[in-house]
PDB file of N, CA and C in Angstrom:
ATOM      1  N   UNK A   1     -47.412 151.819-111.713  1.00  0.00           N
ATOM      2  CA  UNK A   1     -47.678 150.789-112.704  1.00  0.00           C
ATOM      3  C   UNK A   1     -48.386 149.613-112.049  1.00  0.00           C
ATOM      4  N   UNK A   2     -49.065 148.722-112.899  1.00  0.00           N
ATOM      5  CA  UNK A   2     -49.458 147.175-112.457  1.00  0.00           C
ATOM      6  C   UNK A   2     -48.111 146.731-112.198  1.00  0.00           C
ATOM      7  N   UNK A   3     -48.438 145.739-111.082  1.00  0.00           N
ATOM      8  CA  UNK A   3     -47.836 144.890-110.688  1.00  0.00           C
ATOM      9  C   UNK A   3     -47.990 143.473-111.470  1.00  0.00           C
ATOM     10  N   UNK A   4     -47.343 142.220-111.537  1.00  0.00           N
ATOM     11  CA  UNK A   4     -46.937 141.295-112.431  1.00  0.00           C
ATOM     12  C   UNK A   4     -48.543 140.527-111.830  1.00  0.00           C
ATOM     13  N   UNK A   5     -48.901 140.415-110.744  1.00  0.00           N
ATOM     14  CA  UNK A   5     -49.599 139.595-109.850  1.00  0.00           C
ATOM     15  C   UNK A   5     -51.265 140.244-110.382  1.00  0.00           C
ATOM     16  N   UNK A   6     -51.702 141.589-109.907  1.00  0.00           N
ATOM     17  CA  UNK A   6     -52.527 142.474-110.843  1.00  0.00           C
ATOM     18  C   UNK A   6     -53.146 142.127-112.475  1.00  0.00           C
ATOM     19  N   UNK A   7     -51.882 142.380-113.017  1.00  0.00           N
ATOM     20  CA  UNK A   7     -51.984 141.602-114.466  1.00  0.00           C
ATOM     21  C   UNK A   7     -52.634 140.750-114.413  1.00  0.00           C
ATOM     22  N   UNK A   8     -52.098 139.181-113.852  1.00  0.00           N
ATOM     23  CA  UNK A   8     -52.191 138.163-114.244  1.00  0.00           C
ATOM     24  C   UNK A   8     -54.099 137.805-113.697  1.00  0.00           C
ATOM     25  N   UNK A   9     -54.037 138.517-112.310  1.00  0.00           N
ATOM     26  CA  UNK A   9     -55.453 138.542-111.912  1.00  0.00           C
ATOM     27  C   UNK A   9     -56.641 138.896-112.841  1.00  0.00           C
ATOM     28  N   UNK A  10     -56.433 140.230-113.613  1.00  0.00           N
ATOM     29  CA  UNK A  10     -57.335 140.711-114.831  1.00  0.00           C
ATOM     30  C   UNK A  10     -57.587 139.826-115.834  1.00  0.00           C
ATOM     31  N   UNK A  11     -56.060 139.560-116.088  1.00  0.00           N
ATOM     32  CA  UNK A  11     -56.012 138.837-117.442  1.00  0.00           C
ATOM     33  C   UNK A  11     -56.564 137.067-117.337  1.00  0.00           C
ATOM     34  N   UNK A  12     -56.776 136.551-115.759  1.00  0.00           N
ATOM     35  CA  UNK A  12     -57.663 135.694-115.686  1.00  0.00           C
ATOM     36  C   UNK A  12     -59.077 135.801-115.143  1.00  0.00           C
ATOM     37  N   UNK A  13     -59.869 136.840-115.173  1.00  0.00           N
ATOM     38  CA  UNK A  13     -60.862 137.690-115.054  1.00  0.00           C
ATOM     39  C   UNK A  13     -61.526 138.004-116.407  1.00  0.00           C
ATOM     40  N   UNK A  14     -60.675 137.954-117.058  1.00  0.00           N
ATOM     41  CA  UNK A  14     -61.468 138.735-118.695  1.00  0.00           C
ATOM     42  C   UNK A  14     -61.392 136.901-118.966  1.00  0.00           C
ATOM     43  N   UNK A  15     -60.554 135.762-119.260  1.00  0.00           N
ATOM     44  CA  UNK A  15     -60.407 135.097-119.774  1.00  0.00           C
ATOM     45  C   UNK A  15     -61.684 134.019-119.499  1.00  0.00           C
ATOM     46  N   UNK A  16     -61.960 134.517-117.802  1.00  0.00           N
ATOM     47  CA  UNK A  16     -63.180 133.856-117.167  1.00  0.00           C
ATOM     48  C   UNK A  16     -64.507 134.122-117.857  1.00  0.00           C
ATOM     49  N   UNK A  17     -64.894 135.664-117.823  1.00  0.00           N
ATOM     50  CA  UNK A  17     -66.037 136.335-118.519  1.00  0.00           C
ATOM     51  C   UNK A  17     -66.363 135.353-120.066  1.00  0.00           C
ATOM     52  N   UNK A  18     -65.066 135.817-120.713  1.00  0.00           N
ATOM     53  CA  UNK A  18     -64.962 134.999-122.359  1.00  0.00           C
ATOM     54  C   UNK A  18     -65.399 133.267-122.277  1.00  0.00           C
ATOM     55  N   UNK A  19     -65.157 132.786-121.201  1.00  0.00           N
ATOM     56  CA  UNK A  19     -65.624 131.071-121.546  1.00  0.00           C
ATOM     57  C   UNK A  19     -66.945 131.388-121.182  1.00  0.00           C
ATOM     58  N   UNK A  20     -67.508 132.222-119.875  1.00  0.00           N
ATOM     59  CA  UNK A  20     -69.228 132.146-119.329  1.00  0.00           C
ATOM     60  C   UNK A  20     -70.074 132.847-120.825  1.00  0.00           C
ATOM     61  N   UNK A  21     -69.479 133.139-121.706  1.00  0.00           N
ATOM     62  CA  UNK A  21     -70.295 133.826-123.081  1.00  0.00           C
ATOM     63  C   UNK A  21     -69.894 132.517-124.001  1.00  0.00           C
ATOM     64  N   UNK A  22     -68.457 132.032-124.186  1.00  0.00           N
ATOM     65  CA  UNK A  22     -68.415 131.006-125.182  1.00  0.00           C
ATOM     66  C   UNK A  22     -69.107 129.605-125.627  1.00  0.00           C
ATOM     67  N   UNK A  23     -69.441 129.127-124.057  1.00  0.00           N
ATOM     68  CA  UNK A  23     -69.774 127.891-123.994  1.00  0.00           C
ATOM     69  C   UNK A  23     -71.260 127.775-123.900  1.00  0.00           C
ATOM     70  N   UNK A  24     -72.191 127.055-124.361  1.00  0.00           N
ATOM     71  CA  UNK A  24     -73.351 126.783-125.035  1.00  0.00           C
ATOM     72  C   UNK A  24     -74.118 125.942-123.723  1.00  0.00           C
ATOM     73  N   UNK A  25     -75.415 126.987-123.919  1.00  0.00           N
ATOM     74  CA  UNK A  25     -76.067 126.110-122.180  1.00  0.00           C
ATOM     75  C   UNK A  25     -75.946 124.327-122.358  1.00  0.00           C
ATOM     76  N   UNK A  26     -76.016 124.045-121.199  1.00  0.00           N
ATOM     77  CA  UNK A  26     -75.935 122.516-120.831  1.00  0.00           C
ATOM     78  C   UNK A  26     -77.513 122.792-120.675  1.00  0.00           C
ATOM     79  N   UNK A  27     -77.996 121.551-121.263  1.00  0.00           N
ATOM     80  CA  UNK A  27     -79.612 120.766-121.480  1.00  0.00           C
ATOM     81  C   UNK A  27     -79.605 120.216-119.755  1.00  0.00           C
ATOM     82  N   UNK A  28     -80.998 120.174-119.430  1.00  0.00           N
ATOM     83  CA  UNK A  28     -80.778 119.523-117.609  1.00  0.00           C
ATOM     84  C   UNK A  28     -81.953 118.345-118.024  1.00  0.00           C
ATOM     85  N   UNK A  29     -81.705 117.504-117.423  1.00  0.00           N
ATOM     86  CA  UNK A  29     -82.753 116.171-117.776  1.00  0.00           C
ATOM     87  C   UNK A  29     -82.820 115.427-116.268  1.00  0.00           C
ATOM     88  N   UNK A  30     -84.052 115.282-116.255  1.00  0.00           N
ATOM     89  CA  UNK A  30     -84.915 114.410-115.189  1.00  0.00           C
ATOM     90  C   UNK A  30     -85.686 113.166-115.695  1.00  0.00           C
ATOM     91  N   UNK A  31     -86.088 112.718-114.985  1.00  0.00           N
ATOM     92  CA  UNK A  31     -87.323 111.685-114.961  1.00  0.00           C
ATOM     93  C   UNK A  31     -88.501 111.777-113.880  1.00  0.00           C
ATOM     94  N   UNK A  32     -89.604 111.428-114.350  1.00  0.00           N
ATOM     95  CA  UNK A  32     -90.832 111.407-113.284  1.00  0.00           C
ATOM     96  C   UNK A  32     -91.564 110.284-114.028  1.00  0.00           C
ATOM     97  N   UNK A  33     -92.668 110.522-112.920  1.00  0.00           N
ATOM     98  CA  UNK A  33     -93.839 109.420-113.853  1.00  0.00           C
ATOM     99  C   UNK A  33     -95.034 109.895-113.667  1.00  0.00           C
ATOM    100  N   UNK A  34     -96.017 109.999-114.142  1.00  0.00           N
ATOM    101  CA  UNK A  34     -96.851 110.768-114.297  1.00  0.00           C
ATOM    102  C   UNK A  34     -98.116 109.868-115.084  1.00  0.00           C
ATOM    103  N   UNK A  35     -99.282 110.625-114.962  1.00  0.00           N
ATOM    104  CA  UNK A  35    -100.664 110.019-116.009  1.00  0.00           C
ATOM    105  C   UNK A  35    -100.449 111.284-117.268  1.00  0.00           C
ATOM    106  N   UNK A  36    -100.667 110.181-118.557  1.00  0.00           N
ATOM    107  CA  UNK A  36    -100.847 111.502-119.904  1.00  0.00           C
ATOM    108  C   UNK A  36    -102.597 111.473-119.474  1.00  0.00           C
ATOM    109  N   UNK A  37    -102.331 112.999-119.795  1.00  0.00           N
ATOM    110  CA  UNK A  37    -103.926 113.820-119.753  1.00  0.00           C
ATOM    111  C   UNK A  37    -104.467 114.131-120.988  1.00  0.00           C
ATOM    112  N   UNK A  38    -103.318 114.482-122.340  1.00  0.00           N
ATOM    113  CA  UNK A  38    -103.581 114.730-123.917  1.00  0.00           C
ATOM    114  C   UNK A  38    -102.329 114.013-124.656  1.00  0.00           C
ATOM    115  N   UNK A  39    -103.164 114.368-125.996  1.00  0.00           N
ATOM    116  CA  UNK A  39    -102.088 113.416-126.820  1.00  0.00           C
ATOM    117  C   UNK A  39    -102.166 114.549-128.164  1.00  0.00           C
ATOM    118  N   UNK A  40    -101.319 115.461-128.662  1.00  0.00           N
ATOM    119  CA  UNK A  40    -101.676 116.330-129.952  1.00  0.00           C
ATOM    120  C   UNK A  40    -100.518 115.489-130.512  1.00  0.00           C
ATOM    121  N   UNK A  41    -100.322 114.688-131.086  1.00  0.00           N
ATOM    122  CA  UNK A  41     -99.860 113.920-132.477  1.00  0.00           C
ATOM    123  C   UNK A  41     -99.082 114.717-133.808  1.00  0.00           C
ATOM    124  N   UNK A  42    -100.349 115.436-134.225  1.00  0.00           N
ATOM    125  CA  UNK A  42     -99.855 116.569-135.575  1.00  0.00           C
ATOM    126  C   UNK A  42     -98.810 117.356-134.592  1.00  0.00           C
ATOM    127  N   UNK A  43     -99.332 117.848-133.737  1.00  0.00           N
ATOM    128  CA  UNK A  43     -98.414 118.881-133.119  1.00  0.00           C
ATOM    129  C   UNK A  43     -97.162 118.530-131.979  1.00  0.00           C
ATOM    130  N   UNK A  44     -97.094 117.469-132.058  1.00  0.00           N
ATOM    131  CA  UNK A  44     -95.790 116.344-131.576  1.00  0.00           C
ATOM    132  C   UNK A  44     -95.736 117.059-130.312  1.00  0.00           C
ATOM    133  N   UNK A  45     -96.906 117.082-129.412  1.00  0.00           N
ATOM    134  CA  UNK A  45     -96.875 117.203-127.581  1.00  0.00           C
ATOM    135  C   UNK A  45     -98.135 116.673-126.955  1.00  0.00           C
ATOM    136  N   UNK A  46     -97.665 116.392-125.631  1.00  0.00           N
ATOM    137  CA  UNK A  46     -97.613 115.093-124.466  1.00  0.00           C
ATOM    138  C   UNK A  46     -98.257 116.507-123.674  1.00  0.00           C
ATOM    139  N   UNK A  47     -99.100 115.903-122.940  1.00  0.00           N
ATOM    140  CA  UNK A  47     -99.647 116.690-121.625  1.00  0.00           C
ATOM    141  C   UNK A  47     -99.493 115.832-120.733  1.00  0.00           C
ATOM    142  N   UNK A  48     -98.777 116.111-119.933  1.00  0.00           N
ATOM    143  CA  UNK A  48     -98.451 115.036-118.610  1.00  0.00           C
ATOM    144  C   UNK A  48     -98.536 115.566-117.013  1.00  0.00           C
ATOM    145  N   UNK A  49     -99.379 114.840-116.234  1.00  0.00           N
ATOM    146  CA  UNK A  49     -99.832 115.313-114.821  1.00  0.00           C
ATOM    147  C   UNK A  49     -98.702 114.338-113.897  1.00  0.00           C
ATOM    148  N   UNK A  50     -97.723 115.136-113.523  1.00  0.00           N
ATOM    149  CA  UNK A  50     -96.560 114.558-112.951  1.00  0.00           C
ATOM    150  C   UNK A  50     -96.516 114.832-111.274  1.00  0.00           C
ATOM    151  N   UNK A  51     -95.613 113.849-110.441  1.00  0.00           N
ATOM    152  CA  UNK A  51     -94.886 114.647-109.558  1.00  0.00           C
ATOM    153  C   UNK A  51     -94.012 115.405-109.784  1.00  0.00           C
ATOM    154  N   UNK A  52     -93.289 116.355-108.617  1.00  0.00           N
ATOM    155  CA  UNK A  52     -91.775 116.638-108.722  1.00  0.00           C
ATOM    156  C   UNK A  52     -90.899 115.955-109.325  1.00  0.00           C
ATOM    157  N   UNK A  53     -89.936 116.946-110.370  1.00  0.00           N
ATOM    158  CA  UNK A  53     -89.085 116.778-110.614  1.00  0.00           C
ATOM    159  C   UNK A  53     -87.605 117.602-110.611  1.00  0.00           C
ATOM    160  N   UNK A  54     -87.394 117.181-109.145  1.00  0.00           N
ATOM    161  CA  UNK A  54     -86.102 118.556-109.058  1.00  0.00           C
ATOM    162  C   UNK A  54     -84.966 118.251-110.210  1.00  0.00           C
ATOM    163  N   UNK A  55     -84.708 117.492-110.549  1.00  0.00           N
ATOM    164  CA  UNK A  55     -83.287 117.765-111.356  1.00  0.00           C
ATOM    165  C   UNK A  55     -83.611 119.280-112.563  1.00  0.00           C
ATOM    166  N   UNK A  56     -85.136 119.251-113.284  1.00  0.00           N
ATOM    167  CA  UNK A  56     -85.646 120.021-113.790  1.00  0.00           C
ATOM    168  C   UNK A  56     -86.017 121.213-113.101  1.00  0.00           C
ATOM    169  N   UNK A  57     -86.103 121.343-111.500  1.00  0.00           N
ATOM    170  CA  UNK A  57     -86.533 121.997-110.850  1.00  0.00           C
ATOM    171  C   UNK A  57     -88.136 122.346-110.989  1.00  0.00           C
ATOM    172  N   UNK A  58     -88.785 121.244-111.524  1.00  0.00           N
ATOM    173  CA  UNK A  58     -90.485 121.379-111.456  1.00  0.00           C
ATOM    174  C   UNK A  58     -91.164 120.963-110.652  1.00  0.00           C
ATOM    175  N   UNK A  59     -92.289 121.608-109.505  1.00  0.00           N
ATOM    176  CA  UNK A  59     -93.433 121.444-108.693  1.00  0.00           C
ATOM    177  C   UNK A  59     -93.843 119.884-109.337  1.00  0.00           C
ATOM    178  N   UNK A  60     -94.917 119.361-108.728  1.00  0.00           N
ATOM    179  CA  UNK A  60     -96.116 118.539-109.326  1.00  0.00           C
ATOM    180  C   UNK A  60     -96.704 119.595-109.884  1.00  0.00           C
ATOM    181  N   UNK A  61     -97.175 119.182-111.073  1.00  0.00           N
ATOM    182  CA  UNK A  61     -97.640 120.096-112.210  1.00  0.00           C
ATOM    183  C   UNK A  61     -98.340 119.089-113.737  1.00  0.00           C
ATOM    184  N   UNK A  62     -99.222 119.929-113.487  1.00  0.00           N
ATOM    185  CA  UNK A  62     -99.456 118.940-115.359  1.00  0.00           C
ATOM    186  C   UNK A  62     -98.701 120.066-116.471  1.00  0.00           C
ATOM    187  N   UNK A  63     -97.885 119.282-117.396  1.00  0.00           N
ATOM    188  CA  UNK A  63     -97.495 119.919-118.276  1.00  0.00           C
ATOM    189  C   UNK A  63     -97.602 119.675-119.505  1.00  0.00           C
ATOM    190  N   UNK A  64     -97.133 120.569-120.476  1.00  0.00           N
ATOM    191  CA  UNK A  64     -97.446 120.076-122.185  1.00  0.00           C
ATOM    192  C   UNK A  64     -95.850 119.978-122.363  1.00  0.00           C
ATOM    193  N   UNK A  65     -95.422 118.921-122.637  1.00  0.00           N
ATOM    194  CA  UNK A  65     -94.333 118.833-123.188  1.00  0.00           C
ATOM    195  C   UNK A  65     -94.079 118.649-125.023  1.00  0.00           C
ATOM    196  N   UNK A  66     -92.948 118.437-125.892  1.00  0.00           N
ATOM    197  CA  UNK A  66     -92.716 118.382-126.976  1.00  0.00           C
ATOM    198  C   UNK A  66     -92.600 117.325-126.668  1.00  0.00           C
ATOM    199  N   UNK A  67     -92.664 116.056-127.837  1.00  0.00           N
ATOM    200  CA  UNK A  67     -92.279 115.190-128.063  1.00  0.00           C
ATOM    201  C   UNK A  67     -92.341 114.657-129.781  1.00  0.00           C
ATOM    202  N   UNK A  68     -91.436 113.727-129.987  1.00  0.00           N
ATOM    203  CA  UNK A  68     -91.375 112.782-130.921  1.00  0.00           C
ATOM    204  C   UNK A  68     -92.651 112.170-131.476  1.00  0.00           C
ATOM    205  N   UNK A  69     -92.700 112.024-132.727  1.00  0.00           N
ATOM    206  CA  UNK A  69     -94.385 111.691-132.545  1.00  0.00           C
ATOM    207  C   UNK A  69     -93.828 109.504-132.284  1.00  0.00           C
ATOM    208  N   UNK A  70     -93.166 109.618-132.838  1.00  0.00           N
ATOM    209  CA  UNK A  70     -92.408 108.199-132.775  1.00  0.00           C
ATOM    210  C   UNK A  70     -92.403 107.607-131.547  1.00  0.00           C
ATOM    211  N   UNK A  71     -92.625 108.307-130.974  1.00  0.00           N
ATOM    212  CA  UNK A  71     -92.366 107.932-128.969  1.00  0.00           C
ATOM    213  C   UNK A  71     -94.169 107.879-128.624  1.00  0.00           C
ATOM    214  N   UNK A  72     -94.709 108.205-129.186  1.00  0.00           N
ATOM    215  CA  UNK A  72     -96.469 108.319-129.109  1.00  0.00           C
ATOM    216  C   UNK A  72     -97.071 107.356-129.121  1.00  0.00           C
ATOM    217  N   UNK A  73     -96.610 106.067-129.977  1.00  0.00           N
ATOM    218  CA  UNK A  73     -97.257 105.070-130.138  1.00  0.00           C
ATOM    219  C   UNK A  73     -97.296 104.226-129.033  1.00  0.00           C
ATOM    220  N   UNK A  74     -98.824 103.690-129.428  1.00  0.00           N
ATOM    221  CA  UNK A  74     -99.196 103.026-128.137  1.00  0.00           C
ATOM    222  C   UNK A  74    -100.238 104.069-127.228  1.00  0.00           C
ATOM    223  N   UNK A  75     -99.385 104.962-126.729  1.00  0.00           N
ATOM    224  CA  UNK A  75     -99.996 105.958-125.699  1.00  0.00           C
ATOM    225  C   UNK A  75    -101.440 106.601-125.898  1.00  0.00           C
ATOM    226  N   UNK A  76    -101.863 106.714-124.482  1.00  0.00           N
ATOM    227  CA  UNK A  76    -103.040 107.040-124.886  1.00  0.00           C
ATOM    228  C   UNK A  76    -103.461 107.844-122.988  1.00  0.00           C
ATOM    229  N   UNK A  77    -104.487 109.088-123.360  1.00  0.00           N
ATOM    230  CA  UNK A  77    -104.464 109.739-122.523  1.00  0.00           C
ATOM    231  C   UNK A  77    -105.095 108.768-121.069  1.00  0.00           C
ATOM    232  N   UNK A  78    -104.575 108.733-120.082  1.00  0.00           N
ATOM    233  CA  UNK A  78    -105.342 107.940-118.752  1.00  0.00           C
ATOM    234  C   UNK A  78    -103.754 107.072-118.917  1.00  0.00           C
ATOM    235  N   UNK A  79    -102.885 107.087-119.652  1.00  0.00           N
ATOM    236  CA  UNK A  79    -101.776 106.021-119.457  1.00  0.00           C
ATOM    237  C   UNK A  79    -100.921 105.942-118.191  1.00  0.00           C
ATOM    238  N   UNK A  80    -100.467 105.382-117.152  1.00  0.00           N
ATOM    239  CA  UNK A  80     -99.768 105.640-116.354  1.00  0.00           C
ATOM    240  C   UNK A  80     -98.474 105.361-116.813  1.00  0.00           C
ATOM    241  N   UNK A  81     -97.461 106.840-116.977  1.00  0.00           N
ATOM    242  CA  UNK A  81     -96.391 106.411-118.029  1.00  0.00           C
ATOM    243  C   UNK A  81     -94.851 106.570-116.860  1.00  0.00           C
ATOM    244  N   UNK A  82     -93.635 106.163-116.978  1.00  0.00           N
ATOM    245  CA  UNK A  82     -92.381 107.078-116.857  1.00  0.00           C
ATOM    246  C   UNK A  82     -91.722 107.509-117.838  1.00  0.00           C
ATOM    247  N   UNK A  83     -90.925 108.679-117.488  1.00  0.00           N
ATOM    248  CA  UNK A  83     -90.420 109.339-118.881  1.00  0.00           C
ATOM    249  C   UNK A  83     -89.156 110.267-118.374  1.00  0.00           C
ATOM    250  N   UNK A  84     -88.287 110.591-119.044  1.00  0.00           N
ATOM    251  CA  UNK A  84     -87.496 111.099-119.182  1.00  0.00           C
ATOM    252  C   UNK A  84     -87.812 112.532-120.274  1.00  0.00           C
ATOM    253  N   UNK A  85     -86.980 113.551-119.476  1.00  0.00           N
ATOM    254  CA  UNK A  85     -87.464 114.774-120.409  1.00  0.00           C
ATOM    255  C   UNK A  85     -86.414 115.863-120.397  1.00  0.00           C
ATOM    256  N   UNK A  86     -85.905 116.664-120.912  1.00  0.00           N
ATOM    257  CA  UNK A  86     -84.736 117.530-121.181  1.00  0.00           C
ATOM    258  C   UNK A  86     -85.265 118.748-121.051  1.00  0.00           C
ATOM    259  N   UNK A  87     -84.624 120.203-120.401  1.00  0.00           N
ATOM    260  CA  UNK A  87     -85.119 121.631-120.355  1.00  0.00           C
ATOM    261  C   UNK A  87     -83.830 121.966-121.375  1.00  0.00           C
ATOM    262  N   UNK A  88     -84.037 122.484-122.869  1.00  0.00           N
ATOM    263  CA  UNK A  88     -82.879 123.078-123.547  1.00  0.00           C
ATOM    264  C   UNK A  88     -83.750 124.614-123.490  1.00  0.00           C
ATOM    265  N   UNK A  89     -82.936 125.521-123.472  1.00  0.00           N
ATOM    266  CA  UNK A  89     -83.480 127.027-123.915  1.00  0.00           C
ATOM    267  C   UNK A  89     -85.113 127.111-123.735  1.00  0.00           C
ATOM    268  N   UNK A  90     -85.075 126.833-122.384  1.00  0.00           N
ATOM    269  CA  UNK A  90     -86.663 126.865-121.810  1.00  0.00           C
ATOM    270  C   UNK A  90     -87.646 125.985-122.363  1.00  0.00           C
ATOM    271  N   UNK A  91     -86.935 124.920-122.971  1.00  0.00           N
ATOM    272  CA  UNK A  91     -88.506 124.041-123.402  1.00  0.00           C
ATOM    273  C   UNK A  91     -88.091 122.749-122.878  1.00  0.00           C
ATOM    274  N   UNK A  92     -89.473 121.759-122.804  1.00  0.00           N
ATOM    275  CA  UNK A  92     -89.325 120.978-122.266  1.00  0.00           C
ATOM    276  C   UNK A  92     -89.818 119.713-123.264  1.00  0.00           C
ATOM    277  N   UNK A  93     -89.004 118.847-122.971  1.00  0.00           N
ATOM    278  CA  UNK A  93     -89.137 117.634-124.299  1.00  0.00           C
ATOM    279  C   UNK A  93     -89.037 115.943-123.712  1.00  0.00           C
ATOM    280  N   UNK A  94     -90.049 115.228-123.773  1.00  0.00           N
ATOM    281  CA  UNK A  94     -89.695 113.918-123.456  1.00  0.00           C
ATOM    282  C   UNK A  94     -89.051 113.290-124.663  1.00  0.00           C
ATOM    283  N   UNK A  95     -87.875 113.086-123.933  1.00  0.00           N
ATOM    284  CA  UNK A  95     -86.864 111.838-124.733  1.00  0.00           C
ATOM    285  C   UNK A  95     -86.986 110.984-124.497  1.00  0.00           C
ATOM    286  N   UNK A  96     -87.510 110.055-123.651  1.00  0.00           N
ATOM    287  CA  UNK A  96     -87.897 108.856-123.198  1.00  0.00           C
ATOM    288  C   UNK A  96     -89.264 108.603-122.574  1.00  0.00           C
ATOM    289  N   UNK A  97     -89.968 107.582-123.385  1.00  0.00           N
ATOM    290  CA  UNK A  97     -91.509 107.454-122.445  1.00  0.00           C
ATOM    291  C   UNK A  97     -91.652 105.666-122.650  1.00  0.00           C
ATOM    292  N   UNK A  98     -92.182 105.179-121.271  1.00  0.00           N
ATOM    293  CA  UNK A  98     -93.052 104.099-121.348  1.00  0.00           C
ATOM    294  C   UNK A  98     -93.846 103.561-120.628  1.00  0.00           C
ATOM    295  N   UNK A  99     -95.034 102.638-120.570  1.00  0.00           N
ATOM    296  CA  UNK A  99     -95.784 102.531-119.765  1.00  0.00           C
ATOM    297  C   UNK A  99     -95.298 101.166-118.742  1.00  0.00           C
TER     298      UNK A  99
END
């Protein structure tokens, strides 16, 4: 038979598996600063030529991010901006921008 010790090992083994499926990815957010290179407005995204940003784990890279069109104003491509930006389910989104 199992032993009491056995048991309890499995039965906190399966209980482990069940939270790594239950619980809902964590969003990872950085900041950089970067020049905007585009501005698509209708289509609420930012093209931004950044340094590194490890918390995101991104190279220097120009990227197209999502954004707010609300966060747009003002901006304009050649801007030297900082910003804050979130990776949820592989996309990338500035939540915070200013020059």
């Amino acid at each position: 038979m199992f032993s009491p010790s056995s048991l309890r090992s499995a039965a906190a083994a399966a209980l482990a598996v069940t939270v790594c499926y239950a619980v809902p990815a964590m969003a990872q957010e950085g900041s950089g600063s970067g020049e905007v290179r585009r501005i698509d407005a209708a289509a609420g995204k930012i093209t931004i030529k950044h340094g590194p940003i490890s918390a995101l784990d991104l190279p220097a890279i120009t990227l197209v991010y999502q954004i707010e069109q609300a966060l747009l104003a003002g901006l304009q491509p050649g801007d030297k901006v900082r910003f804050t930006a979130r990776r949820v389910n592989g996309q990338y989104v500035v939540v915070e921008i200013s020059k």
